[in-house]
N, C-alpha and C. Protein backbone atom coordinates (compact mmCIF):
# COMPACT_ATOMS: atom_id res chain seq x y z
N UNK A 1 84.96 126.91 39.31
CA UNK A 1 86.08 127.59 38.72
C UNK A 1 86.81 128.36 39.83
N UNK A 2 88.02 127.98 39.95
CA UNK A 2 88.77 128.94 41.02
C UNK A 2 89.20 130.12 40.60
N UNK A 3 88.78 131.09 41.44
CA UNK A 3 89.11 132.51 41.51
C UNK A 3 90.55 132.81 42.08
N UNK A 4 91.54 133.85 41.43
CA UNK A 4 92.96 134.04 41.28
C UNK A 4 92.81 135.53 41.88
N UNK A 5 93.70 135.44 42.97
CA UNK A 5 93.95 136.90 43.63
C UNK A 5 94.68 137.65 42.70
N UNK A 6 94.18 138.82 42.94
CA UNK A 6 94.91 139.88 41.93
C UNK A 6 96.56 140.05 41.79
N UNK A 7 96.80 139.63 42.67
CA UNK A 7 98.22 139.49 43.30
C UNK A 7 98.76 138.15 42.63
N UNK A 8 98.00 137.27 42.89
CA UNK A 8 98.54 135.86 42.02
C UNK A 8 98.25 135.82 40.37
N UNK A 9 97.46 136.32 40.01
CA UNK A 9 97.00 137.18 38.19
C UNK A 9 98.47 137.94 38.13
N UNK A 10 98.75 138.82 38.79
CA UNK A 10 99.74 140.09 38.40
C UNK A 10 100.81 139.42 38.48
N UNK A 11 101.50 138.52 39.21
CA UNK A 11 102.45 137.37 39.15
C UNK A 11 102.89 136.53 38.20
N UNK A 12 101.52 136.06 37.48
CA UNK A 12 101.53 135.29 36.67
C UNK A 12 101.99 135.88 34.98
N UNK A 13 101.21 137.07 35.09
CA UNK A 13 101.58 137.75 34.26
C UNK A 13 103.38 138.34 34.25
N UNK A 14 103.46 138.92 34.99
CA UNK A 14 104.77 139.34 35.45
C UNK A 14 105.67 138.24 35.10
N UNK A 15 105.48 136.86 35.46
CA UNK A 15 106.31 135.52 34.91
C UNK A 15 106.37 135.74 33.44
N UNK A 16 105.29 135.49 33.10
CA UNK A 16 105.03 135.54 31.01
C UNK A 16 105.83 136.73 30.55
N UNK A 17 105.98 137.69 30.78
CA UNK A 17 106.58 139.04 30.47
C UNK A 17 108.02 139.02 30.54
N UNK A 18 108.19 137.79 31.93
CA UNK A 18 109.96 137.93 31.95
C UNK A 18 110.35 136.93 30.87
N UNK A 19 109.55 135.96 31.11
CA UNK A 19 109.66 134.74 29.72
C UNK A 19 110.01 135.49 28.27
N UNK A 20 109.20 135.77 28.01
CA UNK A 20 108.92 136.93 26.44
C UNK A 20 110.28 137.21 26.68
N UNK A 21 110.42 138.26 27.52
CA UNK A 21 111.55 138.97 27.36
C UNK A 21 113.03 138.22 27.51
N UNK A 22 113.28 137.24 28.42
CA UNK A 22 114.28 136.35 28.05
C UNK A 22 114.55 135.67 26.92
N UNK A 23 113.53 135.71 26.18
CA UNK A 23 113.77 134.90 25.25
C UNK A 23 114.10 134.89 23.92
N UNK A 24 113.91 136.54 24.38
CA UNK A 24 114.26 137.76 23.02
C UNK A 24 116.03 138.18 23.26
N UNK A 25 116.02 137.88 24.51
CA UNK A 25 117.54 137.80 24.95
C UNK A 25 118.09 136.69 24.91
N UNK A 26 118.32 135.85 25.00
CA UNK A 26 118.92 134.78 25.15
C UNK A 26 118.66 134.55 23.12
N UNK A 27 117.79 134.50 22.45
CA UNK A 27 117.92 134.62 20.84
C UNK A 27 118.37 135.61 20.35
N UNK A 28 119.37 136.80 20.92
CA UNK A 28 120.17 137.43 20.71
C UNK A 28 121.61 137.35 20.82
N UNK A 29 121.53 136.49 22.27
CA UNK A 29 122.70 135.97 22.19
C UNK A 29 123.27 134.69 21.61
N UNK A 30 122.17 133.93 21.05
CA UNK A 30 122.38 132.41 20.05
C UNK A 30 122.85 133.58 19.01
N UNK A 31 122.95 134.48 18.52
CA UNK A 31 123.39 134.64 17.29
C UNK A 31 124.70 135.37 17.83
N UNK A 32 124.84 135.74 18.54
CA UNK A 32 126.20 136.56 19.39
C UNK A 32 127.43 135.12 18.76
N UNK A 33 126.76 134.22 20.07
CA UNK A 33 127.20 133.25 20.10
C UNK A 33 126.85 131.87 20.14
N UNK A 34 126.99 131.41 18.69
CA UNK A 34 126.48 130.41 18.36
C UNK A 34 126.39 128.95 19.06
N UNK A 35 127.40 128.68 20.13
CA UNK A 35 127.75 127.92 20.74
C UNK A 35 126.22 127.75 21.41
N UNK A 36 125.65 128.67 22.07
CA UNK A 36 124.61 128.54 22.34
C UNK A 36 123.18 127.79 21.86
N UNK A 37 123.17 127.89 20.35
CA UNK A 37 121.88 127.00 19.55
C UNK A 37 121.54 126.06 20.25
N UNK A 38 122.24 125.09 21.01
CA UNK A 38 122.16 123.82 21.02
C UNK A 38 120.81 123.75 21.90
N UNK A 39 121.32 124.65 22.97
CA UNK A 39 119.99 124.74 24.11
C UNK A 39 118.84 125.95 24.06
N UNK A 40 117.74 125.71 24.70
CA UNK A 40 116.85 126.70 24.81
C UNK A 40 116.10 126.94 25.41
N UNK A 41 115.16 128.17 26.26
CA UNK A 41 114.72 128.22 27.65
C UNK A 41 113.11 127.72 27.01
N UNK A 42 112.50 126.64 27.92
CA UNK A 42 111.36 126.42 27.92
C UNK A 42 110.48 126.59 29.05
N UNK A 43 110.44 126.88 29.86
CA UNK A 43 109.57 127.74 30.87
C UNK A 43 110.44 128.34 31.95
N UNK A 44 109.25 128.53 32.48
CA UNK A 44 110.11 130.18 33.96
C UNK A 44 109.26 129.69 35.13
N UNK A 45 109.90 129.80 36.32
CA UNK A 45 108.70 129.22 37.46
C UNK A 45 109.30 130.29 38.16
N UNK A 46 108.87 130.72 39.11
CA UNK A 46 109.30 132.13 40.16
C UNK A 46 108.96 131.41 41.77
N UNK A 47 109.58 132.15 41.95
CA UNK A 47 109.46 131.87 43.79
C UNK A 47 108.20 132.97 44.59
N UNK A 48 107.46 132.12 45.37
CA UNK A 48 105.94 132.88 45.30
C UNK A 48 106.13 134.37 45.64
N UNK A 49 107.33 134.85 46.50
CA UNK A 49 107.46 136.18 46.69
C UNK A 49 108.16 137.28 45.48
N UNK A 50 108.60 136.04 44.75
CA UNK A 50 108.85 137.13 43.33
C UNK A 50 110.99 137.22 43.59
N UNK A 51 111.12 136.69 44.08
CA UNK A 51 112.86 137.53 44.66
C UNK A 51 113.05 136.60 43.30
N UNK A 52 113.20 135.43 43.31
CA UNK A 52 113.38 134.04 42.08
C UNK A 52 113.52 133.73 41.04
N UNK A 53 113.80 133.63 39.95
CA UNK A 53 113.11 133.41 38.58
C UNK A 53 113.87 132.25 38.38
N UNK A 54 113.44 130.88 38.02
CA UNK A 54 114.09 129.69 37.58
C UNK A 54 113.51 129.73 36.11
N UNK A 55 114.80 129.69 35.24
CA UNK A 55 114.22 129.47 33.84
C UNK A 55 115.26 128.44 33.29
N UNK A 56 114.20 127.20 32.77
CA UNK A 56 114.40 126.32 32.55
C UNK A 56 114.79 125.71 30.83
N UNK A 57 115.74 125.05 30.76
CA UNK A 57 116.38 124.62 29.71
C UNK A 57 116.80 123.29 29.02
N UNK A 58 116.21 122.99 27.83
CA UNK A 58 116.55 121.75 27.30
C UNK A 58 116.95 121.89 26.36
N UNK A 59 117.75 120.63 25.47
CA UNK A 59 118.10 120.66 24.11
C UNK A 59 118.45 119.20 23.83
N UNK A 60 118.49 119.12 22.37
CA UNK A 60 118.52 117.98 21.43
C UNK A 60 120.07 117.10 21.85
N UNK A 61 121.01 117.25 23.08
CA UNK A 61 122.18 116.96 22.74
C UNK A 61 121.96 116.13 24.25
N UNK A 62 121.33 116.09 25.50
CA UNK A 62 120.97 116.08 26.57
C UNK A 62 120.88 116.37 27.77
N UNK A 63 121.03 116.00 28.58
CA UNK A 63 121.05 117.00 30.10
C UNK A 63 122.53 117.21 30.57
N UNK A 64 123.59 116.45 29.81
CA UNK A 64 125.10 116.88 30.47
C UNK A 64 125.36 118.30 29.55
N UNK A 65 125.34 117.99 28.09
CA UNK A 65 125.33 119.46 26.99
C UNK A 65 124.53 120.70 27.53
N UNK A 66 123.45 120.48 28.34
CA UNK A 66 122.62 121.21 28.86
C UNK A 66 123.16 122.21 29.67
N UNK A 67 123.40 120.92 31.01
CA UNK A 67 124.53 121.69 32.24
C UNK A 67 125.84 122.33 31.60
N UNK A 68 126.33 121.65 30.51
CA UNK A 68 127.64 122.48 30.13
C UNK A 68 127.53 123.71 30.16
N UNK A 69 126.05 123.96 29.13
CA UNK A 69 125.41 125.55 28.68
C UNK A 69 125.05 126.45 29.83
N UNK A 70 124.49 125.76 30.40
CA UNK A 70 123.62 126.24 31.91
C UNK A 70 125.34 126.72 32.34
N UNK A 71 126.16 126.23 32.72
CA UNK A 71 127.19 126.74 33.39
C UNK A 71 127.89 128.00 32.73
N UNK A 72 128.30 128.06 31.53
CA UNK A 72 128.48 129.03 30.53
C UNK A 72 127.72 130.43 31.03
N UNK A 73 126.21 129.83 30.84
CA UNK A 73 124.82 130.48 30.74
C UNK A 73 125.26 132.17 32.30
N UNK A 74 125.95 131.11 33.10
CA UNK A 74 125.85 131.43 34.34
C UNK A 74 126.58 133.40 34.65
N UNK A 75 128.01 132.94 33.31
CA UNK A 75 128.60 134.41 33.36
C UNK A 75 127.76 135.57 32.33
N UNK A 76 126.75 135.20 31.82
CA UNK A 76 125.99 136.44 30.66
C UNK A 76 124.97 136.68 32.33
N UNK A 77 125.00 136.16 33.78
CA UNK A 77 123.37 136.80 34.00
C UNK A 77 123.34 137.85 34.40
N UNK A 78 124.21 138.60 34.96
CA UNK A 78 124.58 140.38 35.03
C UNK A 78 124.07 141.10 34.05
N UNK A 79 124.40 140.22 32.95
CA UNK A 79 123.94 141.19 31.61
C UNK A 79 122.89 140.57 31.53
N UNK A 80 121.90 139.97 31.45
CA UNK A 80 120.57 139.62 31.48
C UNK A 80 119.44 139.81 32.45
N UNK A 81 119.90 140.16 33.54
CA UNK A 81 119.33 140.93 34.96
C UNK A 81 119.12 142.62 34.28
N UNK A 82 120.23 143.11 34.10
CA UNK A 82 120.34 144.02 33.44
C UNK A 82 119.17 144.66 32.71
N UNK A 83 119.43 143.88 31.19
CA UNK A 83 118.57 143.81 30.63
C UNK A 83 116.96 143.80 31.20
N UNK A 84 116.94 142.80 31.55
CA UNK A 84 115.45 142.63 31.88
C UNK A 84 114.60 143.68 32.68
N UNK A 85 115.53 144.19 33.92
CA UNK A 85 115.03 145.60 34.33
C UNK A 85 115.00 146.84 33.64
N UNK A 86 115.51 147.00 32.17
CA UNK A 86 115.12 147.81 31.58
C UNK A 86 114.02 147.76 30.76
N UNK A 87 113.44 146.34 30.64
CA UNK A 87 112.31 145.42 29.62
C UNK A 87 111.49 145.48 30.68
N UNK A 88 111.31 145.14 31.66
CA UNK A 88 110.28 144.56 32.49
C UNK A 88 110.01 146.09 33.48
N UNK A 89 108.83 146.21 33.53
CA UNK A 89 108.65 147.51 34.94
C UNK A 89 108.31 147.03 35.75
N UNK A 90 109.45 146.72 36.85
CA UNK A 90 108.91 145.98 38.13
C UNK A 90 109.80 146.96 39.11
N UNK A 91 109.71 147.19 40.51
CA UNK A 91 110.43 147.72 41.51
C UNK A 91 111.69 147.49 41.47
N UNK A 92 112.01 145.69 41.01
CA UNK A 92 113.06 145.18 41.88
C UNK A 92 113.29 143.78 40.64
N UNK A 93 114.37 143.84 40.05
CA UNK A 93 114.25 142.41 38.99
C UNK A 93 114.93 141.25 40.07
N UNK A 94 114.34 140.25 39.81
CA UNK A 94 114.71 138.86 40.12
C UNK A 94 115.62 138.65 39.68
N UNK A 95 116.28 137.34 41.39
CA UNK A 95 117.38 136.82 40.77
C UNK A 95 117.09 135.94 39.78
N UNK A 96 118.40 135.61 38.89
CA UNK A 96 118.19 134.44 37.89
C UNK A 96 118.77 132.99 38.03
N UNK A 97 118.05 131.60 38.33
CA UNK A 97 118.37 131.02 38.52
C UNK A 97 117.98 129.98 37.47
N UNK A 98 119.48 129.20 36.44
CA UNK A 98 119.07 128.65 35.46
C UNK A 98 118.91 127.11 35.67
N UNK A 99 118.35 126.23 35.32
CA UNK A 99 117.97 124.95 35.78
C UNK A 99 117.79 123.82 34.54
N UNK A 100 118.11 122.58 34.27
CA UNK A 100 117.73 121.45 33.19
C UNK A 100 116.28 121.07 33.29
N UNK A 101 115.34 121.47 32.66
CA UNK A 101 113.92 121.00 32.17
C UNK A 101 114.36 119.51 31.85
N UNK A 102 113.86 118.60 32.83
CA UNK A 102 113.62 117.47 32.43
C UNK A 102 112.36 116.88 31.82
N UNK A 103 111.42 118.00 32.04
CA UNK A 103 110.00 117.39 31.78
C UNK A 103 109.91 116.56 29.86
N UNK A 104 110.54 116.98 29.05
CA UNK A 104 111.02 116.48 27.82
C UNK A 104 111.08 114.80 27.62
N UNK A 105 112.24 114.39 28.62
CA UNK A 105 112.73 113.43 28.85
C UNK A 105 111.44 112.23 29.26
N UNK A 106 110.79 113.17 30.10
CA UNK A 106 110.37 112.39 31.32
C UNK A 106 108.89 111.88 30.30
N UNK A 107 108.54 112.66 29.36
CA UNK A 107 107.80 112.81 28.05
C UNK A 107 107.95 111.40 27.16
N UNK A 108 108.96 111.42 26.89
CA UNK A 108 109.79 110.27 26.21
C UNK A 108 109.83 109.24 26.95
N UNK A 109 109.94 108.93 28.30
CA UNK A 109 109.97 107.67 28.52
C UNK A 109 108.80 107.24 28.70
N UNK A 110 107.63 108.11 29.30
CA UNK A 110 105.96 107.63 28.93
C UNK A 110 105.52 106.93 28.16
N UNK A 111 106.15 107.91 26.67
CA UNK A 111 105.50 107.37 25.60
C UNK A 111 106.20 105.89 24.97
N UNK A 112 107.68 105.83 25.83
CA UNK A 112 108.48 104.70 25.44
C UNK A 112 107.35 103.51 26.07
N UNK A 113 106.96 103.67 27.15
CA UNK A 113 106.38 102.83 28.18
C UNK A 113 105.16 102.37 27.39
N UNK A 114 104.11 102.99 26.48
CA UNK A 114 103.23 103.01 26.37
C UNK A 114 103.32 102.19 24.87
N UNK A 115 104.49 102.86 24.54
CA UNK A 115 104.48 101.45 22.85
C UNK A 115 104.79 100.26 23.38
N UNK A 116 105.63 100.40 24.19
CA UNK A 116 105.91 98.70 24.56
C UNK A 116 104.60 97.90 25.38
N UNK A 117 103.45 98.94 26.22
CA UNK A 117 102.25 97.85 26.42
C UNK A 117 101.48 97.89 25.63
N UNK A 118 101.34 98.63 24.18
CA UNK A 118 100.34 98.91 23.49
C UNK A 118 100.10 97.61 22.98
N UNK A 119 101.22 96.62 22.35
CA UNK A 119 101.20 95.20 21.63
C UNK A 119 99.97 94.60 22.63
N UNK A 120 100.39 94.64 23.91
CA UNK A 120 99.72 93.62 24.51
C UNK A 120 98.24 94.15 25.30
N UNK A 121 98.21 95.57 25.38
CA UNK A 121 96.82 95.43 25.31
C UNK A 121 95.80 95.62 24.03
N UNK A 122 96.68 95.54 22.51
CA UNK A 122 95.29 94.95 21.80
C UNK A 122 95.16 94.05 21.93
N UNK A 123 96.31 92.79 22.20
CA UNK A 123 95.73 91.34 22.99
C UNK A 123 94.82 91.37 23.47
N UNK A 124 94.71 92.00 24.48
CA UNK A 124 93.45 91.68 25.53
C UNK A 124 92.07 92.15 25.10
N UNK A 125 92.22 93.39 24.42
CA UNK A 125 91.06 93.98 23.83
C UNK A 125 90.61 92.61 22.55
N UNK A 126 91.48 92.01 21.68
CA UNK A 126 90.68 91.27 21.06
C UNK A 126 90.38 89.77 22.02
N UNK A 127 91.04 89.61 22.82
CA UNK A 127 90.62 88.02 23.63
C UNK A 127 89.34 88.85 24.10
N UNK A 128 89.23 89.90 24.49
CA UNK A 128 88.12 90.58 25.28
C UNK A 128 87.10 90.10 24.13
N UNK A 129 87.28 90.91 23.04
CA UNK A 129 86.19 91.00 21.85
C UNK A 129 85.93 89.39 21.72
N UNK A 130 86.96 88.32 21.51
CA UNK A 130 86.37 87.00 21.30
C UNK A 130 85.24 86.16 22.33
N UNK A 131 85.46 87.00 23.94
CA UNK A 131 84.67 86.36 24.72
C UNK A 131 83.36 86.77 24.42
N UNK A 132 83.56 88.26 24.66
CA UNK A 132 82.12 89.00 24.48
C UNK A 132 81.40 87.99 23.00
N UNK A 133 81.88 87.75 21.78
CA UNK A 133 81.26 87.59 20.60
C UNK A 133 80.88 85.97 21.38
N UNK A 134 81.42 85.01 21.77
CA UNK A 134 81.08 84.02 22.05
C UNK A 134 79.81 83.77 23.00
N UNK A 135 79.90 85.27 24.19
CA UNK A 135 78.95 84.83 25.08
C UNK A 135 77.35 85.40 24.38
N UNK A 136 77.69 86.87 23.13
CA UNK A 136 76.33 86.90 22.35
C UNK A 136 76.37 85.85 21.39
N UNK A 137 76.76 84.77 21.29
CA UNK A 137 76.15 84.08 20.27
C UNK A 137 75.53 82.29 21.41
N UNK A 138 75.85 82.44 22.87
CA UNK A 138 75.10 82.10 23.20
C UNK A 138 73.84 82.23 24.01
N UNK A 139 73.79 83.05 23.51
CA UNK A 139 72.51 84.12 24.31
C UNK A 139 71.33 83.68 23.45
């Protein structure tokens, strides 16, 4: 089991906390402004020294509707920097840098990949099963 420097624990935490708290913001401002629903932040990655915060965004419409939002997204982050240093007790709040979560997508084409070989490997699993039954029945 790997052991986590206190420093990389307090980080991690510190990430989850800005998450929480963005997210209580940004669902404040979907009701501000509704235009917003479409998209929504699904994780936060930070830059290892902490200056960073990439928080990441997908929605049901795709990655151009996304970037539309993300660009929009771009004039509220004064007021969401803001915010967050009054939510978060840290020295120094991170910049905010907003980004398209592709991992969704990338989700979807797996599983696209995986129905289309599924047909053909129960093929093989039953040609498999017919050999195996043939070679115990000449045993």
């Amino acid at each position: 089991m790997a052991k986590h420097s206190g420093s990389a624990h307090k980080r991690e935490r510190s990430k989850i906390q800005y998450f929480r708290e963005f997210t209580l913001l940004f669902r404040a401002l979907t009701r501000d402004e509704p235009s917003f629903a479409s998209v929504y932040p699904t994780r936060i990655d930070g830059a290892p020294d902490g200056s960073v915060l990439y928080i990441y965004f997908a929605g049901s419409e795709g990655e151009e509707a996304v970037e539309a939002m993300i660009g929009k997204l771009i004039l509220y982050k004064p007021s969401f920097r803001k915010a967050l240093s009054q939510q978060v007790q840290a020295r120094y709040t991170p910049q905010l840098v907003f980004k398209y979560d592709a991992t969704f997508e990338k989700i979807q084409r797996i599983e696209k990949l995986l129905e289309e070989i599924a047909p053909s490997r129960v093929e093989h699993a039953e040609q498999d099963g017919d050999k195996q039954d043939t070679q115990d029945l000449e045993s």
